[in-house]
PDB file of N, CA and C in Angstrom:
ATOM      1  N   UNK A   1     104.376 106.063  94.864  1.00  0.00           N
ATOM      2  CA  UNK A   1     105.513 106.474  94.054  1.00  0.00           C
ATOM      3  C   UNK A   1     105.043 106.946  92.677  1.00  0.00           C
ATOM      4  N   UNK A   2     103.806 106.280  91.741  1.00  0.00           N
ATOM      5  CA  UNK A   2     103.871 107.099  91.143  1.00  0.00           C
ATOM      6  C   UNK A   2     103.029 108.508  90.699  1.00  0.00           C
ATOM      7  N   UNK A   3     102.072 109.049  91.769  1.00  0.00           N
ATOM      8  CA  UNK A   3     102.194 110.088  91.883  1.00  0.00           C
ATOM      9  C   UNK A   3     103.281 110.867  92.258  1.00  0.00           C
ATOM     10  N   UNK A   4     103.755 110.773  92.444  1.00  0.00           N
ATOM     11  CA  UNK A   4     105.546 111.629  92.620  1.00  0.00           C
ATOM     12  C   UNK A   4     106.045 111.246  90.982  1.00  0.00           C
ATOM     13  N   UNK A   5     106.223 110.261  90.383  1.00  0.00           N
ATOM     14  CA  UNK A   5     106.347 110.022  89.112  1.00  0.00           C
ATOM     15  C   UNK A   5     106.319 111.477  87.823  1.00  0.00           C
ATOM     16  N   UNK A   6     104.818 110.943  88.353  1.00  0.00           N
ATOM     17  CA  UNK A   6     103.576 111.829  87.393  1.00  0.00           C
ATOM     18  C   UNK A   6     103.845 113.327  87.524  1.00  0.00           C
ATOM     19  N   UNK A   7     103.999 113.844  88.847  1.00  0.00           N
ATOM     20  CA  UNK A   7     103.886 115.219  88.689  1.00  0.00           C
ATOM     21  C   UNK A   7     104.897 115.874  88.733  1.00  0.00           C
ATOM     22  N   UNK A   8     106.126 115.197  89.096  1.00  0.00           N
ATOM     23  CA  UNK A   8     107.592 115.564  88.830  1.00  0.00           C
ATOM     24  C   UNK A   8     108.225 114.558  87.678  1.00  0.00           C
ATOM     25  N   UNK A   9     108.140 114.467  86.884  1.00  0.00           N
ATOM     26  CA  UNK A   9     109.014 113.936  85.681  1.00  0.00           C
ATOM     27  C   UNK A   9     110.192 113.371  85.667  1.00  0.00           C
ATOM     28  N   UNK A  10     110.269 114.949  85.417  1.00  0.00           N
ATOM     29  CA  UNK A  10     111.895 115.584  85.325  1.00  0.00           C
ATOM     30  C   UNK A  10     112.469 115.182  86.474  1.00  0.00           C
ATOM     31  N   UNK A  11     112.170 115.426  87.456  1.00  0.00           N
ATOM     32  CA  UNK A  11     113.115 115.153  88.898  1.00  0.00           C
ATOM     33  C   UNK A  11     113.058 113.339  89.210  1.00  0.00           C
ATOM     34  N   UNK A  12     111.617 112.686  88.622  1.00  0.00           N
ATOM     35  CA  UNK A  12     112.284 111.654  88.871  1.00  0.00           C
ATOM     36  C   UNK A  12     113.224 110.987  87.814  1.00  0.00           C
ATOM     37  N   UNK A  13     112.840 111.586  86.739  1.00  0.00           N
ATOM     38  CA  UNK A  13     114.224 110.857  85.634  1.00  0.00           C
ATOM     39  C   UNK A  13     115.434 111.242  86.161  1.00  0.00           C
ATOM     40  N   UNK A  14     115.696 112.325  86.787  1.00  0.00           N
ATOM     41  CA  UNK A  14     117.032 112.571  87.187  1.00  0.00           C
ATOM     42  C   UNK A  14     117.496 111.610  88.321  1.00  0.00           C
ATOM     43  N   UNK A  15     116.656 111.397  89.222  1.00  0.00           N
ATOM     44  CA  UNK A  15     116.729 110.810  90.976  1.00  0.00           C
ATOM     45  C   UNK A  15     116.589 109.141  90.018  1.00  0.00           C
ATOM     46  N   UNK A  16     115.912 108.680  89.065  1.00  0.00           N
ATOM     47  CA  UNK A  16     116.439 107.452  88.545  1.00  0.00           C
ATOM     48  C   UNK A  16     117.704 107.258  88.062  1.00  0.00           C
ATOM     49  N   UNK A  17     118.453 108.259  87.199  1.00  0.00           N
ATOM     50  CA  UNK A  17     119.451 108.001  86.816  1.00  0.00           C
ATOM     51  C   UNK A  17     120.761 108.325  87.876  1.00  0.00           C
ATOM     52  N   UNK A  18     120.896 108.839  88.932  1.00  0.00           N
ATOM     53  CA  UNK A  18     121.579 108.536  89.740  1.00  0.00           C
ATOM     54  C   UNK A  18     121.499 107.973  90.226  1.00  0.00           C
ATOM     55  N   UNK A  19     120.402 106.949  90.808  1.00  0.00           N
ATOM     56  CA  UNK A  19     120.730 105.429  91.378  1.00  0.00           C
ATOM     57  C   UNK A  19     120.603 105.028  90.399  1.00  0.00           C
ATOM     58  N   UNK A  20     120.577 104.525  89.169  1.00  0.00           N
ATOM     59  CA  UNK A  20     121.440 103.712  88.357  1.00  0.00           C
ATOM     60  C   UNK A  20     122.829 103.873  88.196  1.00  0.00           C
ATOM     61  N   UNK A  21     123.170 105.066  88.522  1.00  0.00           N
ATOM     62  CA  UNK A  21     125.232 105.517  88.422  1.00  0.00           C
ATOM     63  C   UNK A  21     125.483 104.853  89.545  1.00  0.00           C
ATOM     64  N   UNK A  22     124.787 104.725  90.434  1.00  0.00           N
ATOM     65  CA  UNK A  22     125.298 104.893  92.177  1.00  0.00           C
ATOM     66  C   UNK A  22     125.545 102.899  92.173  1.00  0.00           C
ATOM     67  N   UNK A  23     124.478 102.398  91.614  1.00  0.00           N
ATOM     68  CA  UNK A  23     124.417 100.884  91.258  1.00  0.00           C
ATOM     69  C   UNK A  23     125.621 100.313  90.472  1.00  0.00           C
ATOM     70  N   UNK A  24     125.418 101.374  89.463  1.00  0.00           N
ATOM     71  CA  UNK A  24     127.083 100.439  88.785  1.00  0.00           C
ATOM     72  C   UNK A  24     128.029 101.097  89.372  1.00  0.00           C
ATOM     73  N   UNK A  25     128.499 102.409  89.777  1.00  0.00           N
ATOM     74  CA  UNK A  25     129.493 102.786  90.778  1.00  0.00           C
ATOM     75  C   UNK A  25     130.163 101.929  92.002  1.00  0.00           C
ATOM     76  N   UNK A  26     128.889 101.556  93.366  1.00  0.00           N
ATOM     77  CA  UNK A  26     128.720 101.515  93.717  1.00  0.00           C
ATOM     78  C   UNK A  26     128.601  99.849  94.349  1.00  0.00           C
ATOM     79  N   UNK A  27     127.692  99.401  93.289  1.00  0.00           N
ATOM     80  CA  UNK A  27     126.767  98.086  93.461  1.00  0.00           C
ATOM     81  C   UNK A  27     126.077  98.348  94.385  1.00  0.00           C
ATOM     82  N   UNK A  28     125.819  99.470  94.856  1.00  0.00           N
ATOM     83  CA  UNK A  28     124.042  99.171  96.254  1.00  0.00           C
ATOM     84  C   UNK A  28     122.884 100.077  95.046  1.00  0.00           C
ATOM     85  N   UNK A  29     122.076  98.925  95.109  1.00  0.00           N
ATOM     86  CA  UNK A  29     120.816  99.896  94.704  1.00  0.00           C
ATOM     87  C   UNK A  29     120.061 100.680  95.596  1.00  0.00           C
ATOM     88  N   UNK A  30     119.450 101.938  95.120  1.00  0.00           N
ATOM     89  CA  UNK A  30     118.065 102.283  96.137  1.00  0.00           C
ATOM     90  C   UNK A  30     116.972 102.349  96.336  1.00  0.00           C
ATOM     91  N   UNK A  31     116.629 101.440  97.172  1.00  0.00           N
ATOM     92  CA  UNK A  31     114.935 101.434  97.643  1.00  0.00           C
ATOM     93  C   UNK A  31     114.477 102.417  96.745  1.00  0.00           C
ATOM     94  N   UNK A  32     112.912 101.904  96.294  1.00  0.00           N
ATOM     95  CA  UNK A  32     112.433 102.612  95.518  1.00  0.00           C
ATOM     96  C   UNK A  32     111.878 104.471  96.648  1.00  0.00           C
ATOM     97  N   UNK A  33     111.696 103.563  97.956  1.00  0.00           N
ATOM     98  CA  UNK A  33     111.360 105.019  98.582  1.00  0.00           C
ATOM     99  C   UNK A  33     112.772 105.948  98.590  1.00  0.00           C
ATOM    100  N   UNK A  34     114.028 106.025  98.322  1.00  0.00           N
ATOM    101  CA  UNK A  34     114.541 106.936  98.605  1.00  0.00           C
ATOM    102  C   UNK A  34     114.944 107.295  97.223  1.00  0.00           C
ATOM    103  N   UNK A  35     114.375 107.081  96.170  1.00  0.00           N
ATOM    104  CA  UNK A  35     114.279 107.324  94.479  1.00  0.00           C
ATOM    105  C   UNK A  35     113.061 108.679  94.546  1.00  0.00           C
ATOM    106  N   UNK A  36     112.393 108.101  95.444  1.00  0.00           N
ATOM    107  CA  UNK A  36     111.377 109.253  95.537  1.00  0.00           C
ATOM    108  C   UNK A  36     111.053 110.243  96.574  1.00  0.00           C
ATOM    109  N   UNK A  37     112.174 109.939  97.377  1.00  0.00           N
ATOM    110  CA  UNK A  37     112.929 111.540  98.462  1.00  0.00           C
ATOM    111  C   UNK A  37     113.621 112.287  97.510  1.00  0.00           C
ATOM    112  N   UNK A  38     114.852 111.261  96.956  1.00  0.00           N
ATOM    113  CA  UNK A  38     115.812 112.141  96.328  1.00  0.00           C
ATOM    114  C   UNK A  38     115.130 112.704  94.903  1.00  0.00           C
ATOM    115  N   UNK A  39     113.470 112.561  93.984  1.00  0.00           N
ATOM    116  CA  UNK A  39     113.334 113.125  93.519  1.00  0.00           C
ATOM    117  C   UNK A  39     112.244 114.115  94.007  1.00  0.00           C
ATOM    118  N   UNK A  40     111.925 114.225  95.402  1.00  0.00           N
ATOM    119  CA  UNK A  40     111.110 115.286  95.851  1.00  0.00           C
ATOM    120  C   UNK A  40     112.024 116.612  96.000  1.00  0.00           C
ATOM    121  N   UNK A  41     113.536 115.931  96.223  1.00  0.00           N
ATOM    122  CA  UNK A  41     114.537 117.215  97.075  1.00  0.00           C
ATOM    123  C   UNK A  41     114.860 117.952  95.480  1.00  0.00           C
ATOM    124  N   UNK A  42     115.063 117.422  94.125  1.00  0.00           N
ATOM    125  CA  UNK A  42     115.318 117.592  93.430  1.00  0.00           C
ATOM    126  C   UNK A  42     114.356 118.812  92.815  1.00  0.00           C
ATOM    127  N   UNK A  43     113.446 118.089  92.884  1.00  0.00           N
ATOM    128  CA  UNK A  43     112.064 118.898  92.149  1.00  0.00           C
ATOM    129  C   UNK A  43     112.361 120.475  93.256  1.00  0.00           C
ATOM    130  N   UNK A  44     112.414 120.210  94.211  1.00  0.00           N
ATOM    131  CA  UNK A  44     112.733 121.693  95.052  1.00  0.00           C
ATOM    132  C   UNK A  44     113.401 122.584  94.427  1.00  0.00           C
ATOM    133  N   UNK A  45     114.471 121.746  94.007  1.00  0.00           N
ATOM    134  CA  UNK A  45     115.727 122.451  93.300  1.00  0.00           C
ATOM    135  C   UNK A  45     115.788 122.940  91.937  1.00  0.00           C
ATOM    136  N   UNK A  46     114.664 122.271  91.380  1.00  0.00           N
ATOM    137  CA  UNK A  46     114.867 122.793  89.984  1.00  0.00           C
ATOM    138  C   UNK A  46     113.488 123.955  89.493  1.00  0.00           C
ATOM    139  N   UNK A  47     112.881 124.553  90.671  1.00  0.00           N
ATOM    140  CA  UNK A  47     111.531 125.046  91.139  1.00  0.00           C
ATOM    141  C   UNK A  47     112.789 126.673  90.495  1.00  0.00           C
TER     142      UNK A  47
END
């Protein structure tokens, strides 16, 4: 995880701060592995 960290930033600060919304929204947290799908799909997106 944190090579995905490191070389996407940006996408994982974003993919962190929606599972923190999704947590207090919500109350389910997410596995740290799908913090770092949803900031791989992100990083796609902001390419």
């Amino acid at each position: 995880m944190a090579i995905v960290e490191s070389q996407n930033e940006r996408a994982f600060n974003i993919a962190k701060k929606i599972s923190e919304y999704m947590d207090i929204k919500f109350g389910h947290e997410l596995p740290d592995e799908e913090i770092m799908l949803m900031a791989m799909q992100i990083q796609r997106i902001l390419k």
